[in-house]
N, C-alpha and C. Protein backbone atom coordinates (compact mmCIF):
# COMPACT_ATOMS: atom_id res chain seq x y z
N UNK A 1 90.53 57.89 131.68
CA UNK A 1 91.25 59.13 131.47
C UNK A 1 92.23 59.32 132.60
N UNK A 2 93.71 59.51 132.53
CA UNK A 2 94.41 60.02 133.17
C UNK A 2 94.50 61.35 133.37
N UNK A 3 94.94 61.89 135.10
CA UNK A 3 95.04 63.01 135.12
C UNK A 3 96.45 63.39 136.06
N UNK A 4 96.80 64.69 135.46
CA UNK A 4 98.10 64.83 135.63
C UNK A 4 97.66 65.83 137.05
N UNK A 5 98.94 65.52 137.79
CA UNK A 5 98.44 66.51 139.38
C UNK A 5 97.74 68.00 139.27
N UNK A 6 98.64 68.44 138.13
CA UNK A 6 98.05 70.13 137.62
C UNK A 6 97.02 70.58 137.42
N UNK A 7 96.55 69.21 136.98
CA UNK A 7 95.22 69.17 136.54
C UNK A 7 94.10 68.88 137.84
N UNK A 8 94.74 67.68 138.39
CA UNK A 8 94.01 67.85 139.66
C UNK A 8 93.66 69.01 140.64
N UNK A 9 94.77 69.13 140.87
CA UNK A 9 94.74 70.53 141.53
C UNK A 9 94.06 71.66 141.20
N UNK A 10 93.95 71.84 140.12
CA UNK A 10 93.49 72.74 139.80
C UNK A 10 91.72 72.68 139.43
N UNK A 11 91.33 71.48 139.21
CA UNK A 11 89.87 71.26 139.64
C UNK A 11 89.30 70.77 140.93
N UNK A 12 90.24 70.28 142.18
CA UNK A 12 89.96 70.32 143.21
C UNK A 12 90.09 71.35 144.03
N UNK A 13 90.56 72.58 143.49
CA UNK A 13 90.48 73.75 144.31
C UNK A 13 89.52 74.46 143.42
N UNK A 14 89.08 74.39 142.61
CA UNK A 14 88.41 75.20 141.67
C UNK A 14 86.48 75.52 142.88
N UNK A 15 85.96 76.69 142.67
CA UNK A 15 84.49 76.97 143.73
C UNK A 15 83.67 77.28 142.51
N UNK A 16 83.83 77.10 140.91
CA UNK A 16 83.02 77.36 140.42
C UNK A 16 83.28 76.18 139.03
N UNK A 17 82.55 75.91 138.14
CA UNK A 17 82.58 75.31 136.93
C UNK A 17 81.78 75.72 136.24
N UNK A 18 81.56 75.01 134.67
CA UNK A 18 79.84 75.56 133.84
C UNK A 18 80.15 74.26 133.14
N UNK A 19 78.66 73.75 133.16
CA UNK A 19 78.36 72.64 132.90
C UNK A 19 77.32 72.55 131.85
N UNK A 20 78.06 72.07 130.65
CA UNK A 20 76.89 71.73 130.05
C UNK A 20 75.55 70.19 129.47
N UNK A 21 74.56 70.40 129.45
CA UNK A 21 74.11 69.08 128.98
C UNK A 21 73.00 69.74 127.46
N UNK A 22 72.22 68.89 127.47
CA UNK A 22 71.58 68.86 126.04
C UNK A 22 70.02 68.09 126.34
N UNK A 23 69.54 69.05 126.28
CA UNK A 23 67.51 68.92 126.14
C UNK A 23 67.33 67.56 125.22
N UNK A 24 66.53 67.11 125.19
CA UNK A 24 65.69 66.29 124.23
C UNK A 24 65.45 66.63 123.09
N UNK A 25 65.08 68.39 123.00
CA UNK A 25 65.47 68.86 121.39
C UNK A 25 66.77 69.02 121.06
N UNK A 26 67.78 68.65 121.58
CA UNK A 26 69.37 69.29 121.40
C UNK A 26 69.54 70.40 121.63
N UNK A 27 68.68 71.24 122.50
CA UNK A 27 69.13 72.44 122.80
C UNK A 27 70.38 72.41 123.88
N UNK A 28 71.26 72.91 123.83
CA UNK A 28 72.16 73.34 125.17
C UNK A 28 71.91 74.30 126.04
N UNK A 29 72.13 73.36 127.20
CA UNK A 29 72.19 74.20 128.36
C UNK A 29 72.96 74.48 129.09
N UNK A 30 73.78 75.55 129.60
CA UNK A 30 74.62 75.84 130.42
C UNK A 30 75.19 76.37 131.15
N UNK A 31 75.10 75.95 132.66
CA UNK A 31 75.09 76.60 134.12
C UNK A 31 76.28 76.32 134.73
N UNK A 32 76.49 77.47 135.85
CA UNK A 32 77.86 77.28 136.96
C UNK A 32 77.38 75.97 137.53
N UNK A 33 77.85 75.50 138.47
CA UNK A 33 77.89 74.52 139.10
C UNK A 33 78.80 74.71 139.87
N UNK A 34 79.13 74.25 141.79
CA UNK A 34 79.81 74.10 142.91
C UNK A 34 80.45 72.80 142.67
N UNK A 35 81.64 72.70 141.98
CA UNK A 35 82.10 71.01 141.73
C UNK A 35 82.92 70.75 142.99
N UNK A 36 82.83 69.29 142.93
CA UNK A 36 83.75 69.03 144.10
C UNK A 36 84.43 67.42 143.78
N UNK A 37 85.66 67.58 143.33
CA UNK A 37 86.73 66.28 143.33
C UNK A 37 86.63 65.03 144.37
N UNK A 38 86.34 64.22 144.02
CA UNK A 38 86.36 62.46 144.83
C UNK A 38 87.16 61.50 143.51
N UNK A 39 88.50 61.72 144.18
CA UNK A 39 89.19 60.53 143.37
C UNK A 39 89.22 61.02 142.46
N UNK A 40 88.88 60.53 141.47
CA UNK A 40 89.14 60.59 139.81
C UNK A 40 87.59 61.20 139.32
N UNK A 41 86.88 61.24 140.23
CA UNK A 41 85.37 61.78 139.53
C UNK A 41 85.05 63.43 140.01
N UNK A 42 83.94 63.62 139.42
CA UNK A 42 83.59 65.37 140.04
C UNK A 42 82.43 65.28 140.05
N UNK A 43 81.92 65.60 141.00
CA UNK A 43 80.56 65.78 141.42
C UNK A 43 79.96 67.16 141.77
N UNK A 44 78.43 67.32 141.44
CA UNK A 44 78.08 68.71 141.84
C UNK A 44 76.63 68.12 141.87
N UNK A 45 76.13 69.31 143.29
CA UNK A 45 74.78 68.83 143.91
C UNK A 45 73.56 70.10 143.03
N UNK A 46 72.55 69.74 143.50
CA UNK A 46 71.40 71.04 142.69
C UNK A 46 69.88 70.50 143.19
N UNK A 47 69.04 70.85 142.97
CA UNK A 47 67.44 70.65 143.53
C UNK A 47 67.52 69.18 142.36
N UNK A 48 66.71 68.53 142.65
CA UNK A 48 66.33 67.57 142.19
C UNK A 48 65.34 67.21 140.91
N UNK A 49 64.71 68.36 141.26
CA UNK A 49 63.76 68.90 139.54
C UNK A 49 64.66 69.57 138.91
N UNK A 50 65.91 69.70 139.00
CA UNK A 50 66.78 70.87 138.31
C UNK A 50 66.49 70.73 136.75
N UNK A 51 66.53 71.45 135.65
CA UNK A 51 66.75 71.55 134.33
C UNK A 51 67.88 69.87 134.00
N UNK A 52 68.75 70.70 134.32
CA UNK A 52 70.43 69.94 134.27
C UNK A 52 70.29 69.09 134.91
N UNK A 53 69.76 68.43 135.65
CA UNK A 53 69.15 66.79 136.35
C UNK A 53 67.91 65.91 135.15
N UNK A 54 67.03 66.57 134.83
CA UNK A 54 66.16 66.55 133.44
C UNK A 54 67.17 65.69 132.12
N UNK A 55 67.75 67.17 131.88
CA UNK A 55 68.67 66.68 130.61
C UNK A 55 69.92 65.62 130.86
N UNK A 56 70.15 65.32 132.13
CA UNK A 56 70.82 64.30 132.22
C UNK A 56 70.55 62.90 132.00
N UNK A 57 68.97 62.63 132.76
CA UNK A 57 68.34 61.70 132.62
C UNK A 57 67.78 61.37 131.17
N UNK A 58 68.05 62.27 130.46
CA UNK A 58 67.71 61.86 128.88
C UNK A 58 69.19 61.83 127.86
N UNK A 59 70.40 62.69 128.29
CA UNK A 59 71.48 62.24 127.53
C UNK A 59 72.59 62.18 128.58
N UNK A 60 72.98 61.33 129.15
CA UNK A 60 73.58 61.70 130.16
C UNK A 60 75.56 62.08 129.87
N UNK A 61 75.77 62.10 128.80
CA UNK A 61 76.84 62.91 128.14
C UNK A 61 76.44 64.60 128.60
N UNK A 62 77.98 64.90 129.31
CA UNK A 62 78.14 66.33 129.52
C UNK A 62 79.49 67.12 129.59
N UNK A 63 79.41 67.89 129.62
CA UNK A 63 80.92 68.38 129.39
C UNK A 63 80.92 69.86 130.61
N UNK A 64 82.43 69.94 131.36
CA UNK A 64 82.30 70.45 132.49
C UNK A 64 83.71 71.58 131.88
N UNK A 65 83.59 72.73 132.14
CA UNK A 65 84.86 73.66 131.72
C UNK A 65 85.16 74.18 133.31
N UNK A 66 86.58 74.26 134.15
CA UNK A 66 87.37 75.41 134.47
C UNK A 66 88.29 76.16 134.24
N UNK A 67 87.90 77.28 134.40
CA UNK A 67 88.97 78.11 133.84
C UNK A 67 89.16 79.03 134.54
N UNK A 68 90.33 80.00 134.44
CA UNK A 68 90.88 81.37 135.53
C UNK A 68 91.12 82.50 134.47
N UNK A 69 89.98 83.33 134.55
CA UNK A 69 90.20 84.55 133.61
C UNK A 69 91.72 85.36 134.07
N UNK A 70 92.10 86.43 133.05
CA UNK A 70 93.33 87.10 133.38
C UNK A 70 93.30 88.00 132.18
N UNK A 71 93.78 89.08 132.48
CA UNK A 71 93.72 90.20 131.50
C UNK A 71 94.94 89.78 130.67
N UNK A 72 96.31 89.50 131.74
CA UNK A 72 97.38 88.56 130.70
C UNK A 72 97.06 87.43 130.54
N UNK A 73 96.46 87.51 128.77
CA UNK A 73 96.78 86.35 128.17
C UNK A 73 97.51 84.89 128.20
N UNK A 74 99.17 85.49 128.29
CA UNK A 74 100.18 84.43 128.53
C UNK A 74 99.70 83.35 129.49
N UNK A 75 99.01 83.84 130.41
CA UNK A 75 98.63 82.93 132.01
C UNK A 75 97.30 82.43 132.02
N UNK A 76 96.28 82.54 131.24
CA UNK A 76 94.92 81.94 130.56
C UNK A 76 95.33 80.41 130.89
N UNK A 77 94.38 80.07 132.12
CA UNK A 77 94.34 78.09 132.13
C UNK A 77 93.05 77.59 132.19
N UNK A 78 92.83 76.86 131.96
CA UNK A 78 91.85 75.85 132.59
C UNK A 78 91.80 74.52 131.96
N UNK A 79 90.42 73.83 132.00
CA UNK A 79 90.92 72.49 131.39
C UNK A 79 89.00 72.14 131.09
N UNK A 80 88.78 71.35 129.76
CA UNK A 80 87.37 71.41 129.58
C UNK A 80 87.39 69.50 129.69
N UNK A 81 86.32 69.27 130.29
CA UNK A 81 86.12 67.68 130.79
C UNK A 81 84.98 67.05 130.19
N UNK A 82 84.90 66.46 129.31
CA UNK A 82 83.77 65.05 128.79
C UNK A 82 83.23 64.29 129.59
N UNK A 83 82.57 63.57 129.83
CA UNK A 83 82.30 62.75 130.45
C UNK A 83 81.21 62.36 130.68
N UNK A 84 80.62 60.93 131.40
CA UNK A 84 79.14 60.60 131.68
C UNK A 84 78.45 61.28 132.73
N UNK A 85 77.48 61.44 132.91
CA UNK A 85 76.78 62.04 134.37
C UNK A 85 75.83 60.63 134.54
N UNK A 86 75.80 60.41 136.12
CA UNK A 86 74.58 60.11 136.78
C UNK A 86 74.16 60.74 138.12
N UNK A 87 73.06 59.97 138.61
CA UNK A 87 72.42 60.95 140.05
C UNK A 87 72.88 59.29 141.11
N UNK A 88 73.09 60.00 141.72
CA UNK A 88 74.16 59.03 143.06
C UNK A 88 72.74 58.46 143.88
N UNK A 89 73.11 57.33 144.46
CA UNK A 89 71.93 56.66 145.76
C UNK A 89 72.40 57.24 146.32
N UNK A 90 71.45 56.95 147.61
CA UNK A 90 71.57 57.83 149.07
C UNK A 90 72.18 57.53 149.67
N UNK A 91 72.96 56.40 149.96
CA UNK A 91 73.98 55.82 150.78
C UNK A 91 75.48 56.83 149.87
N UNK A 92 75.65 57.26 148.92
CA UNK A 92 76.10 57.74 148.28
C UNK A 92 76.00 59.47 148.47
N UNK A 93 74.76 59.73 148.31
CA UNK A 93 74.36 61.30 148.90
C UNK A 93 75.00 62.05 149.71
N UNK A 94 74.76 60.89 151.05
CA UNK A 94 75.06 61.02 152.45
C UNK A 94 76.50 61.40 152.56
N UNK A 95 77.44 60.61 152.46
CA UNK A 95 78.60 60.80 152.46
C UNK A 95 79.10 61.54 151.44
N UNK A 96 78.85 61.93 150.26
CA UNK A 96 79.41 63.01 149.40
C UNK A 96 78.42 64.74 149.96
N UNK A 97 77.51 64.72 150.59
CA UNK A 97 77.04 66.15 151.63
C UNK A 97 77.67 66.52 151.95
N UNK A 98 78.50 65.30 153.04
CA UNK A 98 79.41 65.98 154.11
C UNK A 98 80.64 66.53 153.81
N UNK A 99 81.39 65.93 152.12
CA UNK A 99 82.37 66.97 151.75
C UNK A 99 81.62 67.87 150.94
N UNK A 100 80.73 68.00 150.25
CA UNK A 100 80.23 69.46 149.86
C UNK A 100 80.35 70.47 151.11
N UNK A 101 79.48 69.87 152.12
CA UNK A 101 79.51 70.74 153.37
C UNK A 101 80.76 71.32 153.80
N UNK A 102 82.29 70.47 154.11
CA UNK A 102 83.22 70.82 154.17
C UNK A 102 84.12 71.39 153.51
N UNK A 103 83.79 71.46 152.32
CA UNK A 103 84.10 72.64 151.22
C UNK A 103 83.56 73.87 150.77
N UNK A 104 82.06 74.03 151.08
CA UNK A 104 81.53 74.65 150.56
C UNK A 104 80.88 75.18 152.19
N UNK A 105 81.25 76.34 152.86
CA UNK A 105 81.00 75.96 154.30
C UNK A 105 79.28 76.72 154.18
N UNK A 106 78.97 77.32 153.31
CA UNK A 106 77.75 78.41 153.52
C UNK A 106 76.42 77.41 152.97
N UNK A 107 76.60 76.17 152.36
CA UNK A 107 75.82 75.21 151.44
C UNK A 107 75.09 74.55 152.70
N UNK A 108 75.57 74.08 154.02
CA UNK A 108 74.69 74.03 154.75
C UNK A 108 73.38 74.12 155.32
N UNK A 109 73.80 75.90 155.39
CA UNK A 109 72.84 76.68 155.88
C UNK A 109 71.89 77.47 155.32
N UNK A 110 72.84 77.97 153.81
CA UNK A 110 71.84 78.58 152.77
C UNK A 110 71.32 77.71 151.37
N UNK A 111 71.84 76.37 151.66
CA UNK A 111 71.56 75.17 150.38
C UNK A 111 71.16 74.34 150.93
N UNK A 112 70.95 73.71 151.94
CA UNK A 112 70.93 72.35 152.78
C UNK A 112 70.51 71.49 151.69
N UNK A 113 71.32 69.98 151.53
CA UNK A 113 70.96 69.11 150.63
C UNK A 113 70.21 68.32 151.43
N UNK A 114 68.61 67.39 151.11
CA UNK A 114 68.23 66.67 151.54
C UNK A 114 68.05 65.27 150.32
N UNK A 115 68.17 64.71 150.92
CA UNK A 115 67.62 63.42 149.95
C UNK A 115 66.32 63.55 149.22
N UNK A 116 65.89 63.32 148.24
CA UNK A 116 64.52 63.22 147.79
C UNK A 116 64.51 64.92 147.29
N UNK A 117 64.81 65.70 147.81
CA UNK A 117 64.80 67.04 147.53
C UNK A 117 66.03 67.70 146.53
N UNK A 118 67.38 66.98 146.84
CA UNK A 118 68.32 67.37 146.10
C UNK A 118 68.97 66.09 145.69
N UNK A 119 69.91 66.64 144.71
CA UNK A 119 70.26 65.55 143.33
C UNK A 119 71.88 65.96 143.89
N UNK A 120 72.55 64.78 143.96
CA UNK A 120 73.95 64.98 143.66
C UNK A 120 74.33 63.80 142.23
N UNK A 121 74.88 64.60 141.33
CA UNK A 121 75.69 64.04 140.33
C UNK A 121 76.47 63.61 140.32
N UNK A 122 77.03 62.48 139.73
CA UNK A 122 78.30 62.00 139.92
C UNK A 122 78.95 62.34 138.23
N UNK A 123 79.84 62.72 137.68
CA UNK A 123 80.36 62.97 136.20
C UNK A 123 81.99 62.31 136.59
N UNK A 124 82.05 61.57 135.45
CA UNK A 124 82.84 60.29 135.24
C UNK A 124 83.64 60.84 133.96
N UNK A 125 84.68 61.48 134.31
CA UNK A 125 85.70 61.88 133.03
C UNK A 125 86.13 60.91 131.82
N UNK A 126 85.44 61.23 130.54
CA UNK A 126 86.40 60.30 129.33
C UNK A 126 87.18 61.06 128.39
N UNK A 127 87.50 62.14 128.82
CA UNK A 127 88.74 63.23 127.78
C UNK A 127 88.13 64.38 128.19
N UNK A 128 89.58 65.14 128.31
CA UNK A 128 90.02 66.65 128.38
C UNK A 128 90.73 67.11 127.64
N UNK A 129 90.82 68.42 127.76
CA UNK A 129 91.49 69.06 126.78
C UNK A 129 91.85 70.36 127.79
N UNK A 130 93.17 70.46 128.36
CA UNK A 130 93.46 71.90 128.84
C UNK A 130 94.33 72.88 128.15
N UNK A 131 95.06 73.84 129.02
CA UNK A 131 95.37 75.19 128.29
C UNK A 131 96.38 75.74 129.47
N UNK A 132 97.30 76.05 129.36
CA UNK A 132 98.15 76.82 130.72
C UNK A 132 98.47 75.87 131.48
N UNK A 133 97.80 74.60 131.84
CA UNK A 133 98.09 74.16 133.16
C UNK A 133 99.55 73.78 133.11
């Protein structure tokens, strides 16, 4: 999947997303998430028993929406993202912490990610579909 800068930009500055995945019964589930841009991928961290870590490991197809509410219409953007999910090794962990940490400056102290304790995702874009950008 190609992405156009607008698009980048606008999910590498983005502090919130909603992410969805799908139970084993096909139920949907779907939560904010703290995303954070590496290259061409988006990643977001969470406890390691999470729900949304669960349903990954059984369909790992998910789909990620940002968007910027506005009372004017005309200016309504965001962009909704497909893609695979997996859970990253620790040599992998490690170094994607330290930009959560540097983006997210309060995740430190009131989230601290540890290995074994928390899950970082990696989601691998295969089509979007945006709006405004």
């Amino acid at each position: 999947m190609k992405w156009t800068k607008k698009e980048k930009d606008f999910v590498d500055t983005a502090r919130v997303a909603r992410l969805a995945t799908v139970d084993a019964n096909g139920n949907a589930y779907n939560v904010p998430i703290c995303p954070l841009l590496d290259g061409d991928k988006i990643y977001f961290a969470t406890e390691a028993a999470a729900k949304k870590v669960r349903n990954i490991k059984i369909n790992p197809r998910v789909t990620l929406v940002f968007d910027e509410y506005t009372e004017a219409w005309d200016r309504l953007c965001g962009i909704m993202i497909r893609g695979r999910a997996r859970l990253v090794d620790a040599r992998e962990f490690r170094r994607l912490r330290r930009r959560f940490y540097a983006k997210y400056l309060r995740y430190e102290s009131a989230a601290p990610l540890e290995v074994g304790d928390s899950a970082i995702v990696e989601v691998t874009p295969e089509n979007k579909f945006g709006w405004g950008l």
